[in-house]
Protein backbone atom coordinates (compact mmCIF):
# COMPACT_ATOMS: atom_id res chain seq x y z
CA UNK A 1 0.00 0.00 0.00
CA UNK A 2 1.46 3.19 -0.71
CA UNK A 3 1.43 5.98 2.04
CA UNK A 4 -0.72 7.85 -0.66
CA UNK A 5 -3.50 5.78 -0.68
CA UNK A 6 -7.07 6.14 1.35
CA UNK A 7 -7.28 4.44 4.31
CA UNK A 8 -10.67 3.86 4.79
CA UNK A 9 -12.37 3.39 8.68
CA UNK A 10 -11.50 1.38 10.57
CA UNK A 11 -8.97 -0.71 9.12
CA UNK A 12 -5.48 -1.88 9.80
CA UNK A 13 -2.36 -2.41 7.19
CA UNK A 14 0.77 -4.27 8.19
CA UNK A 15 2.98 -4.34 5.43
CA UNK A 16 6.08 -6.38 6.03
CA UNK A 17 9.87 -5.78 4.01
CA UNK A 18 13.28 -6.25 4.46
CA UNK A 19 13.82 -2.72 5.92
CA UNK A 20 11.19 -2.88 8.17
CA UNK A 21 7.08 -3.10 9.49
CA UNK A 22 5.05 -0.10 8.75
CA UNK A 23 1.71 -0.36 10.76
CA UNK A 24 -0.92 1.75 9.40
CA UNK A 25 -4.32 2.49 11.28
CA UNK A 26 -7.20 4.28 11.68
CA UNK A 27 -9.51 5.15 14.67
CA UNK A 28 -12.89 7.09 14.30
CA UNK A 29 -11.61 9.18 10.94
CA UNK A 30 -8.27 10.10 12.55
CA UNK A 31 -5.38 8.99 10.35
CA UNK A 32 -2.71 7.07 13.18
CA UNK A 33 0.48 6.66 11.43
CA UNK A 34 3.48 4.23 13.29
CA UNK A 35 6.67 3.46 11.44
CA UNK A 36 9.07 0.73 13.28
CA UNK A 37 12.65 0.54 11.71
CA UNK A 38 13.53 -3.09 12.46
CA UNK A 39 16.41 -4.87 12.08
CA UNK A 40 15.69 -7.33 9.16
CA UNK A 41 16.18 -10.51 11.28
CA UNK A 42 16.99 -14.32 9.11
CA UNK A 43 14.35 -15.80 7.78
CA UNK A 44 13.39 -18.64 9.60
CA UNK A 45 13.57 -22.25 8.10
CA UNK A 46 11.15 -23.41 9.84
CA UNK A 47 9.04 -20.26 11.30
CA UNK A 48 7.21 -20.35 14.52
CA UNK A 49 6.18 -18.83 18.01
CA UNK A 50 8.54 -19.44 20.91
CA UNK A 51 6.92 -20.39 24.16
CA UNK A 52 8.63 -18.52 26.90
CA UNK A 53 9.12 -18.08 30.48
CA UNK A 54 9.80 -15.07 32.57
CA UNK A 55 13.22 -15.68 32.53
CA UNK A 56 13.14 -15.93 28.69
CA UNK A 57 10.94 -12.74 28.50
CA UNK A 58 13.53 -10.10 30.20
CA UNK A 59 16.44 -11.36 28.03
CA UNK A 60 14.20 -10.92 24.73
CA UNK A 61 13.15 -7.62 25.89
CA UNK A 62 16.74 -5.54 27.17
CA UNK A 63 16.57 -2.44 26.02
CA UNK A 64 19.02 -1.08 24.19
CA UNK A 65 20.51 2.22 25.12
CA UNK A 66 21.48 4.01 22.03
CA UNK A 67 17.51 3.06 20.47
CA UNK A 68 16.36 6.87 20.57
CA UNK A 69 13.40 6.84 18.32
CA UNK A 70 11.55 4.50 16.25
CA UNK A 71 13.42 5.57 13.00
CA UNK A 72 16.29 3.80 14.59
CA UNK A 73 16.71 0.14 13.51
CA UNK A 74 16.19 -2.25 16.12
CA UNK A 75 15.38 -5.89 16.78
CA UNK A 76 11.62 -6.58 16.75
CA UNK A 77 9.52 -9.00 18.45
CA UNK A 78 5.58 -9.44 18.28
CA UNK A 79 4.44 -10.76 22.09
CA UNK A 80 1.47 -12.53 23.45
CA UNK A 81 0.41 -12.53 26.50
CA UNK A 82 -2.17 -15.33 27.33
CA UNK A 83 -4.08 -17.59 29.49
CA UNK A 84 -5.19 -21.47 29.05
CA UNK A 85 -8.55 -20.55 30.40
CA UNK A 86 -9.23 -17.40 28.37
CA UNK A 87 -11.75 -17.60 25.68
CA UNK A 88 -10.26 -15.19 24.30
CA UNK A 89 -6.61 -16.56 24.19
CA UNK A 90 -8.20 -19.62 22.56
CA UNK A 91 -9.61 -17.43 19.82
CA UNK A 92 -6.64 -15.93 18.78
CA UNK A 93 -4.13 -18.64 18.67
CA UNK A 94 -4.48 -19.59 15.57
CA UNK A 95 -4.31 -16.20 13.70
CA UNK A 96 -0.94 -15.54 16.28
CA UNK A 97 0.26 -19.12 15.59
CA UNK A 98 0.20 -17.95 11.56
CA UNK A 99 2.07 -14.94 11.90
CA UNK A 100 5.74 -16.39 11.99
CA UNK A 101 4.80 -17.77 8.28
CA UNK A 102 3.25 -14.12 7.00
CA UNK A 103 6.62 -12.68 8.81
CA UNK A 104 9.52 -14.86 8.71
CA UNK A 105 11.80 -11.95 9.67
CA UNK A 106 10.31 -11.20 13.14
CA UNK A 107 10.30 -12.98 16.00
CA UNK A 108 7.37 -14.15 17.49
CA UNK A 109 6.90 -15.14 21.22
CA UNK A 110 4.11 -16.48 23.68
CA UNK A 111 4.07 -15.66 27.43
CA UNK A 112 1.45 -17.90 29.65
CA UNK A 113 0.38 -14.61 31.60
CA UNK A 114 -1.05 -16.65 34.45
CA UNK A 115 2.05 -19.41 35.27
CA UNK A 116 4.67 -16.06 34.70
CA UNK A 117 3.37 -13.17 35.94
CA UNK A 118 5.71 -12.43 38.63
């Protein structure tokens, strides 16, 4: 999608490339606009969520100091937070669970929010 194309209500766009994952909204007729540089990552051979721990979960998300802005390239991950019991959780496995195949460049991960929350 180019930036110079109508967004109509309502919607979302991810667009995924090599450079990075432009995220393109919109909310009651206001145009939101996010741009995330990320580091272009390998492509997976065989692409897929990462269940994680706590442990696991501070190490994938250290900060890095000299990240200023979001123009700044950066590795990228997409996270889930969920419950067994959740409805909710249940419903949106699947679509989460295809994501690592639609973007083989960013890393996915899974955090059981009830068994890890401390």
């Amino acid at each position: 999608m180019d930036s110079d194309e109508p967004v109509s209500l309502n919607t979302t766009v991810i667009n995924d490339n090599t450079t990075g994952v432009a995220i393109i909204g919109t909310d009651d007729g206001n145009t939101t606009s996010i741009l995330v540089a990320c580091n272009p990552g390998k492509v997976m051979e065989q692409p897929s969520v990462e269940l994680v721990n706590n442990t696991r979960l501070v190490s994938i998300l250290v900060t890095e100091p000299n990240i200023t802005n979001r123009r700044t390239p950066a590795d990228c991950v997409v996270l889930l937070f969920y419950a067994r019991f959740c409805p909710f959780s249940s419903m949106a496995a699947p679509h989460f669970n295809a994501l690592p195949r639609a973007f083989p460049r960013i890393q996915m991960a899974a955090v059981d929010a009830m068994k890890h929350h401390r």
